[in-house]
PDB file of N, CA and C in Angstrom:
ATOM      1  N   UNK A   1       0.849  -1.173   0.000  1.00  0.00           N
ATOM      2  CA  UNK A   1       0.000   0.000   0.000  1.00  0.00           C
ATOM      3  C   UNK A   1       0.891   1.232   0.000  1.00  0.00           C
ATOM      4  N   UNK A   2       0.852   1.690  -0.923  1.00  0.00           N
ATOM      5  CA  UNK A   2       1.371   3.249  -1.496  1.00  0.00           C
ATOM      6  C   UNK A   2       1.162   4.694  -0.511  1.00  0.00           C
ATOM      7  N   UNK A   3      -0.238   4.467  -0.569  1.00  0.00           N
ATOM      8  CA  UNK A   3      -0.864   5.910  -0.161  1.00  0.00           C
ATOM      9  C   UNK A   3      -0.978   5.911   1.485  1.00  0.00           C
ATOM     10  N   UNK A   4      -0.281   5.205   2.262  1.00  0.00           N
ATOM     11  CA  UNK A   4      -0.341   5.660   3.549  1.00  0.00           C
ATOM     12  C   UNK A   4       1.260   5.941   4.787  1.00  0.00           C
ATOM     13  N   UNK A   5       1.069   6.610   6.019  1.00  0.00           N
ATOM     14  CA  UNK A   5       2.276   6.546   6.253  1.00  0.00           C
ATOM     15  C   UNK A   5       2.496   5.562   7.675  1.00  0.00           C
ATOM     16  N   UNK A   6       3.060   4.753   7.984  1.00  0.00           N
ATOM     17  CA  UNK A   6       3.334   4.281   9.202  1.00  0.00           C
ATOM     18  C   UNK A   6       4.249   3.983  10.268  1.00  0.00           C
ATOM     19  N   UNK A   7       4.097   4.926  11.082  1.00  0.00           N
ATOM     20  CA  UNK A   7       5.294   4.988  12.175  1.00  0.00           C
ATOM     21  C   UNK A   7       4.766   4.132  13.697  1.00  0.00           C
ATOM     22  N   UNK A   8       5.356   2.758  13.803  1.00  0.00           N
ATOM     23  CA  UNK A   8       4.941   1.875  14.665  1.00  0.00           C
ATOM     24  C   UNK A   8       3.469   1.478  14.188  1.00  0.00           C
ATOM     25  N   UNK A   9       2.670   1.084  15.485  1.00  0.00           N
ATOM     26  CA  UNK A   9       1.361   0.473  14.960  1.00  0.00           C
ATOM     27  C   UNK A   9       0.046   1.329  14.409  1.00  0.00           C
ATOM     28  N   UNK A  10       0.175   2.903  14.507  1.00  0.00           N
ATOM     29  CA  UNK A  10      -0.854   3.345  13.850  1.00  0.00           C
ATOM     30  C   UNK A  10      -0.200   3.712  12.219  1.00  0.00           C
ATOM     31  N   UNK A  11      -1.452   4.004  11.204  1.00  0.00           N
ATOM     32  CA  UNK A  11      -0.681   4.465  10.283  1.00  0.00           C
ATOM     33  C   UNK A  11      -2.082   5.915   9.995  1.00  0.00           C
ATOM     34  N   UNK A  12      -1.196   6.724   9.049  1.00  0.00           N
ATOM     35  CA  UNK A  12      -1.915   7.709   8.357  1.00  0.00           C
ATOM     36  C   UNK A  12      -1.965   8.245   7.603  1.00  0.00           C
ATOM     37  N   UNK A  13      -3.439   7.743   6.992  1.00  0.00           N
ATOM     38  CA  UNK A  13      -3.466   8.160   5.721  1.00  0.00           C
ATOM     39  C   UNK A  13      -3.576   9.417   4.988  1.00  0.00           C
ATOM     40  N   UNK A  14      -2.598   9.552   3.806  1.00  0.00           N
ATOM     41  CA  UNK A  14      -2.696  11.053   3.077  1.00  0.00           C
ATOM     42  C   UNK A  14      -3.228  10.640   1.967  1.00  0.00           C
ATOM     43  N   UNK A  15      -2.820  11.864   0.891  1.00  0.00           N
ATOM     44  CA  UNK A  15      -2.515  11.135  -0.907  1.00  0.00           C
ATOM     45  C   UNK A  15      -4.394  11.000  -0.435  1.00  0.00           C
ATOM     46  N   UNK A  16      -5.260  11.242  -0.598  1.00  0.00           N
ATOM     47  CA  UNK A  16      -6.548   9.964  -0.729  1.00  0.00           C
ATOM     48  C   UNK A  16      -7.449  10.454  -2.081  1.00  0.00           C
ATOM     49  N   UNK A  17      -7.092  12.018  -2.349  1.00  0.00           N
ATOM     50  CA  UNK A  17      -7.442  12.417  -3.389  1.00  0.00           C
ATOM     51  C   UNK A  17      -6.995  12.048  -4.931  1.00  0.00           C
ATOM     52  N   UNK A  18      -5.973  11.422  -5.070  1.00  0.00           N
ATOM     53  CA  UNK A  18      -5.541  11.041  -6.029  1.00  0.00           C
ATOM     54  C   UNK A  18      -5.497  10.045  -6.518  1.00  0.00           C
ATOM     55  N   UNK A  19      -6.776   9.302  -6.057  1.00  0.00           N
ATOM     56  CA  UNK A  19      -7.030   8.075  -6.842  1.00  0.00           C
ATOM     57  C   UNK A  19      -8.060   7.651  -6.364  1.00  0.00           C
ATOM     58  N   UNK A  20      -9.145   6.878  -7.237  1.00  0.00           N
ATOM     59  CA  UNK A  20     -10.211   6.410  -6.626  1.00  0.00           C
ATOM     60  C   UNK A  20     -10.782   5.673  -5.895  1.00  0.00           C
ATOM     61  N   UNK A  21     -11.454   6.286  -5.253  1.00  0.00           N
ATOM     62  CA  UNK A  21     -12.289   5.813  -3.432  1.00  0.00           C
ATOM     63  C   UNK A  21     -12.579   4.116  -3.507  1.00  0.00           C
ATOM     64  N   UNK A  22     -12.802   3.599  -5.091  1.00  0.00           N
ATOM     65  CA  UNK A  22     -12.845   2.435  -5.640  1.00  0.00           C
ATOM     66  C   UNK A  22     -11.688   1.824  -5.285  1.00  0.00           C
ATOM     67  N   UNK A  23     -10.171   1.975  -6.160  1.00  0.00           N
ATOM     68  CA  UNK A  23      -9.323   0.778  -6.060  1.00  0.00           C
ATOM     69  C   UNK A  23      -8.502   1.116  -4.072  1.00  0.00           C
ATOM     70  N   UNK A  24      -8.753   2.182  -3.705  1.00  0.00           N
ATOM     71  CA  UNK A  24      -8.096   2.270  -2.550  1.00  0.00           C
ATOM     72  C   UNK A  24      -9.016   1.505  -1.843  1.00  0.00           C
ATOM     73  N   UNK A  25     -10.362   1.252  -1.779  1.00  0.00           N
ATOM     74  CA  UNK A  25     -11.110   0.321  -0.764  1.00  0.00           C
ATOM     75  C   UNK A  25     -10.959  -1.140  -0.762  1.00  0.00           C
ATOM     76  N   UNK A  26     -10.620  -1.065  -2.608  1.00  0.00           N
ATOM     77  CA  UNK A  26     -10.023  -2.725  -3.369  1.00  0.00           C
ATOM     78  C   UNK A  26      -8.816  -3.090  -2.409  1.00  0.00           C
ATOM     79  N   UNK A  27      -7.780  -1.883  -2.562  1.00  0.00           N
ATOM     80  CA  UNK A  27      -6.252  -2.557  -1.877  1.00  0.00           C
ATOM     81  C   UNK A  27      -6.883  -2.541  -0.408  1.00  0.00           C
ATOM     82  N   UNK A  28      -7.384  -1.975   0.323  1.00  0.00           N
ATOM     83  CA  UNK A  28      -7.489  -2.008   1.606  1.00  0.00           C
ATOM     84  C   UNK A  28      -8.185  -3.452   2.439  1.00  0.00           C
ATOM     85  N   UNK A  29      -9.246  -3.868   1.393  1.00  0.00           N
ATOM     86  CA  UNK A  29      -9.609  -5.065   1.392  1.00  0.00           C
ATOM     87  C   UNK A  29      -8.875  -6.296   1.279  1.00  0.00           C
ATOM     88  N   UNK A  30      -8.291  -6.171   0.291  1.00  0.00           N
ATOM     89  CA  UNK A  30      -6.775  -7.253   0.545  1.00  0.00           C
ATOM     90  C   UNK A  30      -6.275  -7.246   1.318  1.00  0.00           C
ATOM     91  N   UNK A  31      -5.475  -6.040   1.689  1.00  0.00           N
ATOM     92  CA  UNK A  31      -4.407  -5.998   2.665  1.00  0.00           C
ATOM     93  C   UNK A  31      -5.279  -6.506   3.537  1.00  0.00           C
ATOM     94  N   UNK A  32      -6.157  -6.042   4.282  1.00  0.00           N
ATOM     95  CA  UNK A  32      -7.368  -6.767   5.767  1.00  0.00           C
ATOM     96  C   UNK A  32      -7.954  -7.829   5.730  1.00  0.00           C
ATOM     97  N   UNK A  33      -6.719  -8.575   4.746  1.00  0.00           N
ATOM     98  CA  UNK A  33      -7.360 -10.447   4.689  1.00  0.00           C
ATOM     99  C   UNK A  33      -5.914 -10.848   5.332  1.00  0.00           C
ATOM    100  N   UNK A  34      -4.739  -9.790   5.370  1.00  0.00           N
ATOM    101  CA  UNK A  34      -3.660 -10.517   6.209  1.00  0.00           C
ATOM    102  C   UNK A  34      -3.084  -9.547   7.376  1.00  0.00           C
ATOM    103  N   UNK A  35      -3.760  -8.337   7.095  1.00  0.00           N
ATOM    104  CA  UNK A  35      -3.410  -7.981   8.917  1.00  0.00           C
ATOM    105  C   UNK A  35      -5.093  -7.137   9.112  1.00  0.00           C
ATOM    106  N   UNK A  36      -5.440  -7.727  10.138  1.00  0.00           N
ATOM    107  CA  UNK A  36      -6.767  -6.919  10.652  1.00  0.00           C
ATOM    108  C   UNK A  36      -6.741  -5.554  11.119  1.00  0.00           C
ATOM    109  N   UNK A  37      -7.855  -4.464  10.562  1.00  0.00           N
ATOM    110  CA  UNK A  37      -7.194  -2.967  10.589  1.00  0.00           C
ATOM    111  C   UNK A  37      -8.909  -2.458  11.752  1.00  0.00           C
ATOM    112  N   UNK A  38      -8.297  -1.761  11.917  1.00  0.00           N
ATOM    113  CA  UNK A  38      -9.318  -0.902  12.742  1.00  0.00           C
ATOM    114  C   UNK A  38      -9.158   0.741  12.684  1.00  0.00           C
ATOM    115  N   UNK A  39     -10.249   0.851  13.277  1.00  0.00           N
ATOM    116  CA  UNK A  39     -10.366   2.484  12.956  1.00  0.00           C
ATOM    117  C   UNK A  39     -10.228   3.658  14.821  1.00  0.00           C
ATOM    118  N   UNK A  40      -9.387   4.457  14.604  1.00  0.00           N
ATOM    119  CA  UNK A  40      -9.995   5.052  15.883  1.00  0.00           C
ATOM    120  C   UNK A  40     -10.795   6.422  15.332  1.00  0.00           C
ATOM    121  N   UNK A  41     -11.649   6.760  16.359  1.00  0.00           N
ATOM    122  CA  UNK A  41     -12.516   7.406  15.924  1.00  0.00           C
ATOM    123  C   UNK A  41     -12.902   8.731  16.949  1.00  0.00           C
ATOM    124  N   UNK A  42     -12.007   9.575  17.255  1.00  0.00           N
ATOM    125  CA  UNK A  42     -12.335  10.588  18.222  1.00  0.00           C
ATOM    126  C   UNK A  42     -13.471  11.237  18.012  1.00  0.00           C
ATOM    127  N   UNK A  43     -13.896  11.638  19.277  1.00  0.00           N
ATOM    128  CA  UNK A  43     -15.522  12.031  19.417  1.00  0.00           C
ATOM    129  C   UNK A  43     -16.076  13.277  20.420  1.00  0.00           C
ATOM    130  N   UNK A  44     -16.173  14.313  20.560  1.00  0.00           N
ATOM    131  CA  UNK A  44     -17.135  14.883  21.636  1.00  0.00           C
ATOM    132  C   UNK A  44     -18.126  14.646  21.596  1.00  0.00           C
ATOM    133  N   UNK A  45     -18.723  14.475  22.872  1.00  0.00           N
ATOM    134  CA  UNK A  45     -20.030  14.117  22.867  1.00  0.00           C
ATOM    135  C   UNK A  45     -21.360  14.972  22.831  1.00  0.00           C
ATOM    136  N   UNK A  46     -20.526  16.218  22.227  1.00  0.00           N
ATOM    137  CA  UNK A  46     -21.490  17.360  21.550  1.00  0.00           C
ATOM    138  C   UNK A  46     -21.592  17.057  20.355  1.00  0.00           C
ATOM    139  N   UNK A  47     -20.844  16.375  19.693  1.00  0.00           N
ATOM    140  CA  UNK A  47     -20.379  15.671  18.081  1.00  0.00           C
ATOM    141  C   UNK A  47     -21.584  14.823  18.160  1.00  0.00           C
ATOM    142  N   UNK A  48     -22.370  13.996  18.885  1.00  0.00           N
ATOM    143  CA  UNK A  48     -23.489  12.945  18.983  1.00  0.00           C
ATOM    144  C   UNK A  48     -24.758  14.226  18.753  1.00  0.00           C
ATOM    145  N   UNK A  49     -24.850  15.245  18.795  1.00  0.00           N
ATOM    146  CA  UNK A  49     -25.932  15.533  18.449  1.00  0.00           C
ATOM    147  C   UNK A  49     -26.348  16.325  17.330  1.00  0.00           C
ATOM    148  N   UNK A  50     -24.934  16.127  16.233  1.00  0.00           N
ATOM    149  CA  UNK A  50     -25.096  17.342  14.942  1.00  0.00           C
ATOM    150  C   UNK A  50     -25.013  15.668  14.260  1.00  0.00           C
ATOM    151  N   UNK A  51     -25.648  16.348  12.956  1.00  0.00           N
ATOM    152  CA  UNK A  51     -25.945  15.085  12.153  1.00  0.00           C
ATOM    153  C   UNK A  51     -24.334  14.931  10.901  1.00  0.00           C
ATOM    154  N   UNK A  52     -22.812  15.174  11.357  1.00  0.00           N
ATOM    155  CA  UNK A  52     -22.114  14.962  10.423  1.00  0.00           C
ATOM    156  C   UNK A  52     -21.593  13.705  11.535  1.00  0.00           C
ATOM    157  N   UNK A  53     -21.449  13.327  12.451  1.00  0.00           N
ATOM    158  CA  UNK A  53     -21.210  12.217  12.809  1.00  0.00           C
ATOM    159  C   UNK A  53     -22.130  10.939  12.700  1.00  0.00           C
ATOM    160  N   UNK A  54     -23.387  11.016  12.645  1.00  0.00           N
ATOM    161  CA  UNK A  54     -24.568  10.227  12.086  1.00  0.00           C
ATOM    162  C   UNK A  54     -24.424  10.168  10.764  1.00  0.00           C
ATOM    163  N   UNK A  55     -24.014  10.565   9.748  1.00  0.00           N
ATOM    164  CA  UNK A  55     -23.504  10.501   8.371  1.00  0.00           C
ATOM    165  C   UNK A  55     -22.243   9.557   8.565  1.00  0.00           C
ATOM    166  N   UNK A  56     -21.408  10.137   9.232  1.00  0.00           N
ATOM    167  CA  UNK A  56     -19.882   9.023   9.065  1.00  0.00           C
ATOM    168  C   UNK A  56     -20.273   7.756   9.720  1.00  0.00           C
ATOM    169  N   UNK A  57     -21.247   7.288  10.793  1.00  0.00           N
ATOM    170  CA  UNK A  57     -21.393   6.270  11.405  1.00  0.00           C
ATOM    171  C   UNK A  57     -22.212   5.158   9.671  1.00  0.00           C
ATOM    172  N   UNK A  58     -23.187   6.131   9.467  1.00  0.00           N
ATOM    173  CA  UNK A  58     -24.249   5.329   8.525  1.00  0.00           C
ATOM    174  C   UNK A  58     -23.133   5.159   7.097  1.00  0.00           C
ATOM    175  N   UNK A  59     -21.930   5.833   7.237  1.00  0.00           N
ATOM    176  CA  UNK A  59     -20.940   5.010   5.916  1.00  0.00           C
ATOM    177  C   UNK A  59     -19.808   4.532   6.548  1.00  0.00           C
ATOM    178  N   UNK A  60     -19.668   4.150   8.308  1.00  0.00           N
ATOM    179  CA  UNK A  60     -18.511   3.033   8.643  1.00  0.00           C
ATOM    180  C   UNK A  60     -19.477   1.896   8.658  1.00  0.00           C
ATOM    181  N   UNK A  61     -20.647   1.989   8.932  1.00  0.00           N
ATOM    182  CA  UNK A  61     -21.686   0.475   8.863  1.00  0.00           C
ATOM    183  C   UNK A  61     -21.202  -0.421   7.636  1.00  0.00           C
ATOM    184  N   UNK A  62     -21.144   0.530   6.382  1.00  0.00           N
ATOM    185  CA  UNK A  62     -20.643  -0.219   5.167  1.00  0.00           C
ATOM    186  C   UNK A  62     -19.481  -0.475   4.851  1.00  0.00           C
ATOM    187  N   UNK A  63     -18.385  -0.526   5.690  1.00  0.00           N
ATOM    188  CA  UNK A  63     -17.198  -0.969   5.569  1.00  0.00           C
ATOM    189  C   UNK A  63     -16.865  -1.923   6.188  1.00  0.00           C
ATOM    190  N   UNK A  64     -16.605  -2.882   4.908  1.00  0.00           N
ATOM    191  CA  UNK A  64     -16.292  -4.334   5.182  1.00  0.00           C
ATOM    192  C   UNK A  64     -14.412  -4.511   5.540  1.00  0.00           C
ATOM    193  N   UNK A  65     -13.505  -3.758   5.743  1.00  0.00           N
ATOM    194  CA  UNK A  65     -12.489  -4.518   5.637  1.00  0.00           C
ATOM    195  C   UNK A  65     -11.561  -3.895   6.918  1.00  0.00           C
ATOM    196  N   UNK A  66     -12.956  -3.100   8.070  1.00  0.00           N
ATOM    197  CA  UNK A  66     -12.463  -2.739   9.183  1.00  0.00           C
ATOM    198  C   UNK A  66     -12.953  -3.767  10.333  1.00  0.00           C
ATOM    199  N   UNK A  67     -11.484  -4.417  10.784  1.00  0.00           N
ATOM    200  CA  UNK A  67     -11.774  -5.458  12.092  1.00  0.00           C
ATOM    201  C   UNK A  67     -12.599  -5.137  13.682  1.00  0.00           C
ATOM    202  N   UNK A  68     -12.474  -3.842  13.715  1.00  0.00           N
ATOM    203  CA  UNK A  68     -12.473  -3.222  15.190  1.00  0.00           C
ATOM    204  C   UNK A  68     -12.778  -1.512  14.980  1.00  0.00           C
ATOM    205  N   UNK A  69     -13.577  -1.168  15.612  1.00  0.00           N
ATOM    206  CA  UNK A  69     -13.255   0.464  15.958  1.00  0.00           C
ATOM    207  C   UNK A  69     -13.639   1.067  16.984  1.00  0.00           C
ATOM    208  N   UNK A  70     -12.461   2.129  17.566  1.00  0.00           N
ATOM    209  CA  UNK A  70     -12.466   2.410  18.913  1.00  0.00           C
ATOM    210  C   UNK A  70     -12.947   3.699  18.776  1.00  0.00           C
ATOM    211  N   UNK A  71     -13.883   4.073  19.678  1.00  0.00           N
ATOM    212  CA  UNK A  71     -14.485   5.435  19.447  1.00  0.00           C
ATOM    213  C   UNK A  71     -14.106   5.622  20.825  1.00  0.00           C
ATOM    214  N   UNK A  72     -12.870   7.094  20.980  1.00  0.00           N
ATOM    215  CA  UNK A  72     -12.741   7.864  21.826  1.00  0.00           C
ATOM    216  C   UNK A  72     -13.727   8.842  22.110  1.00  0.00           C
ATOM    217  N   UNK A  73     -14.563   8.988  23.249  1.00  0.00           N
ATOM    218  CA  UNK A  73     -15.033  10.026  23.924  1.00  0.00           C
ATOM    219  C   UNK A  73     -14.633  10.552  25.110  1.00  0.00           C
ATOM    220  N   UNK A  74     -15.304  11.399  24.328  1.00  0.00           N
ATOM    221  CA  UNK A  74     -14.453  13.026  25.564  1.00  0.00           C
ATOM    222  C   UNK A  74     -15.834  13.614  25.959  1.00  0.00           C
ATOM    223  N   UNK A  75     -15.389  14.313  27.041  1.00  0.00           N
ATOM    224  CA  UNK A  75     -16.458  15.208  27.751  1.00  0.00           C
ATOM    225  C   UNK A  75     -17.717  15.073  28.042  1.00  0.00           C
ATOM    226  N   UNK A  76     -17.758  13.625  28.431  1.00  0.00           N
ATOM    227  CA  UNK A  76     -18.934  12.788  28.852  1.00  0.00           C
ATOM    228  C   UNK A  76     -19.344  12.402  30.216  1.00  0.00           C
ATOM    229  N   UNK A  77     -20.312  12.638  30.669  1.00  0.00           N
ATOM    230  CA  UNK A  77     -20.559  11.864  31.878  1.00  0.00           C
ATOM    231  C   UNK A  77     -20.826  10.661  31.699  1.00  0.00           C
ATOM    232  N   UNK A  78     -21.696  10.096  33.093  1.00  0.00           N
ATOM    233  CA  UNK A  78     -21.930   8.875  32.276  1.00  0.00           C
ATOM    234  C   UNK A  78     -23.540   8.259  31.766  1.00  0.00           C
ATOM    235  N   UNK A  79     -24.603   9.615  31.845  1.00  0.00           N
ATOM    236  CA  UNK A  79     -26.237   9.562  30.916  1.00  0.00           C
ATOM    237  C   UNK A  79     -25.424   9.624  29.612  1.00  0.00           C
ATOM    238  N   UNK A  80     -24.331  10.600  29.247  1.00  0.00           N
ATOM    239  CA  UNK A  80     -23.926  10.675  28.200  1.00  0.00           C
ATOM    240  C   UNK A  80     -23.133   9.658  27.579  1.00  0.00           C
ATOM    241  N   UNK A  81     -22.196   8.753  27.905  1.00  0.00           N
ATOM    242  CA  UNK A  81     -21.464   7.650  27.737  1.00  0.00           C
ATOM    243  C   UNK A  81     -22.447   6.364  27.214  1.00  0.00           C
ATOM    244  N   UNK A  82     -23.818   6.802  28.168  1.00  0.00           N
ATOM    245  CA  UNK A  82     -25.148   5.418  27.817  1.00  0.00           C
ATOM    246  C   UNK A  82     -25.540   5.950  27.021  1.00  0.00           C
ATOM    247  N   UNK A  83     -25.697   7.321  26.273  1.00  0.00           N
ATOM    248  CA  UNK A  83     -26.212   7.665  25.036  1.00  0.00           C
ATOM    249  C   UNK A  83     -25.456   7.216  24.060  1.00  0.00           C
ATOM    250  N   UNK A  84     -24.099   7.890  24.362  1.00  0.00           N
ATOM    251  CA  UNK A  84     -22.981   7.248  23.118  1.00  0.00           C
ATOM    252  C   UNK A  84     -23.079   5.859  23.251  1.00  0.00           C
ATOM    253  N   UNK A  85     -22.776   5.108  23.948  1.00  0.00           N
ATOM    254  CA  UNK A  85     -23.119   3.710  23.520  1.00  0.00           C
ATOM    255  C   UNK A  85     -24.095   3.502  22.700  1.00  0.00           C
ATOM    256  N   UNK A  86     -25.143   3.869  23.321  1.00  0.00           N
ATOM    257  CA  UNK A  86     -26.495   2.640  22.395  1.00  0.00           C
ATOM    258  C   UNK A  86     -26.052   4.123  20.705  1.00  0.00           C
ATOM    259  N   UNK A  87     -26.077   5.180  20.712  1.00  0.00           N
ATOM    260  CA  UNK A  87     -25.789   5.772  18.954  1.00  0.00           C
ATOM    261  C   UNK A  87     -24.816   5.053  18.543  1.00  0.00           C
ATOM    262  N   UNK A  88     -23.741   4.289  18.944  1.00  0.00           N
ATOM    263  CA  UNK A  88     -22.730   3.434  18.071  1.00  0.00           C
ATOM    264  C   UNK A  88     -22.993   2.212  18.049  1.00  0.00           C
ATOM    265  N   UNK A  89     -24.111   1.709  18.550  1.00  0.00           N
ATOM    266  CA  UNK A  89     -24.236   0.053  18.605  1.00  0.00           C
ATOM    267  C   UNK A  89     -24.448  -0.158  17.375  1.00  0.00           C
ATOM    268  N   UNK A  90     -24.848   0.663  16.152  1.00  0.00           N
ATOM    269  CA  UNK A  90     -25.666  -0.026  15.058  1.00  0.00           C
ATOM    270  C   UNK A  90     -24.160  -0.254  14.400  1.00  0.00           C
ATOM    271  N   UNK A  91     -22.924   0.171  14.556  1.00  0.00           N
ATOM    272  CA  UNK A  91     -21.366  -0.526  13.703  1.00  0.00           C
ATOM    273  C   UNK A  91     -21.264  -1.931  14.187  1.00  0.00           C
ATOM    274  N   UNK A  92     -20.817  -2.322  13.163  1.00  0.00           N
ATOM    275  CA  UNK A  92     -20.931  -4.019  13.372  1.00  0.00           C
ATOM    276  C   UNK A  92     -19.540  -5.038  13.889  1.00  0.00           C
ATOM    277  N   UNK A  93     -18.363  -3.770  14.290  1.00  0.00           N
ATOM    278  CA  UNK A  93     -17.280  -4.494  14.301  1.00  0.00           C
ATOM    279  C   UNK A  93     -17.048  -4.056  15.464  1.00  0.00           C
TER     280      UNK A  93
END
């Protein structure tokens, strides 16, 4: 894989504009048949009530070639922590 950078176990991705959202999901899919990838996913939990994080959740649902994803929240109690839970239950990994 070309288009990403990795220093120890996270990596990050640049370059994403320069080629299509198609064959980069193709290579990413391969590659996540021999090392399992996951996503982290930082969050305020003021972020749970504007609808651009309900958009990114309803297009990580459709990604097949992520093993795991960790959604960091911040600035939560814990009514808010049981909210964020059950809004991320519908990801499947």
């Amino acid at each position: 894989m070309s288009d990403f950078h990795q220093n120890g176990v996270i990596t990050d991705f640049h370059n994403l504009t320069r080629r299509p959202v198609e064959a980069l999901e193709q290579e990413l899919s391969q590659f996540a048949k021999r090392r399992p990838m996951g996503l982290i996913l930082p969050s305020l939990f003021s972020e749970l009530e504007g609808p651009a994080l309900s958009a990114i959740v309803d297009e990580l649902v459709k990604v097949p070639y992520l093993n795991e994803i960790v959604i960091g929240l911040d600035r939560a109690d814990r009514e808010q922590f049981l909210y964020a839970r059950e809004f991320f239950s519908r990801l499947p990994q």
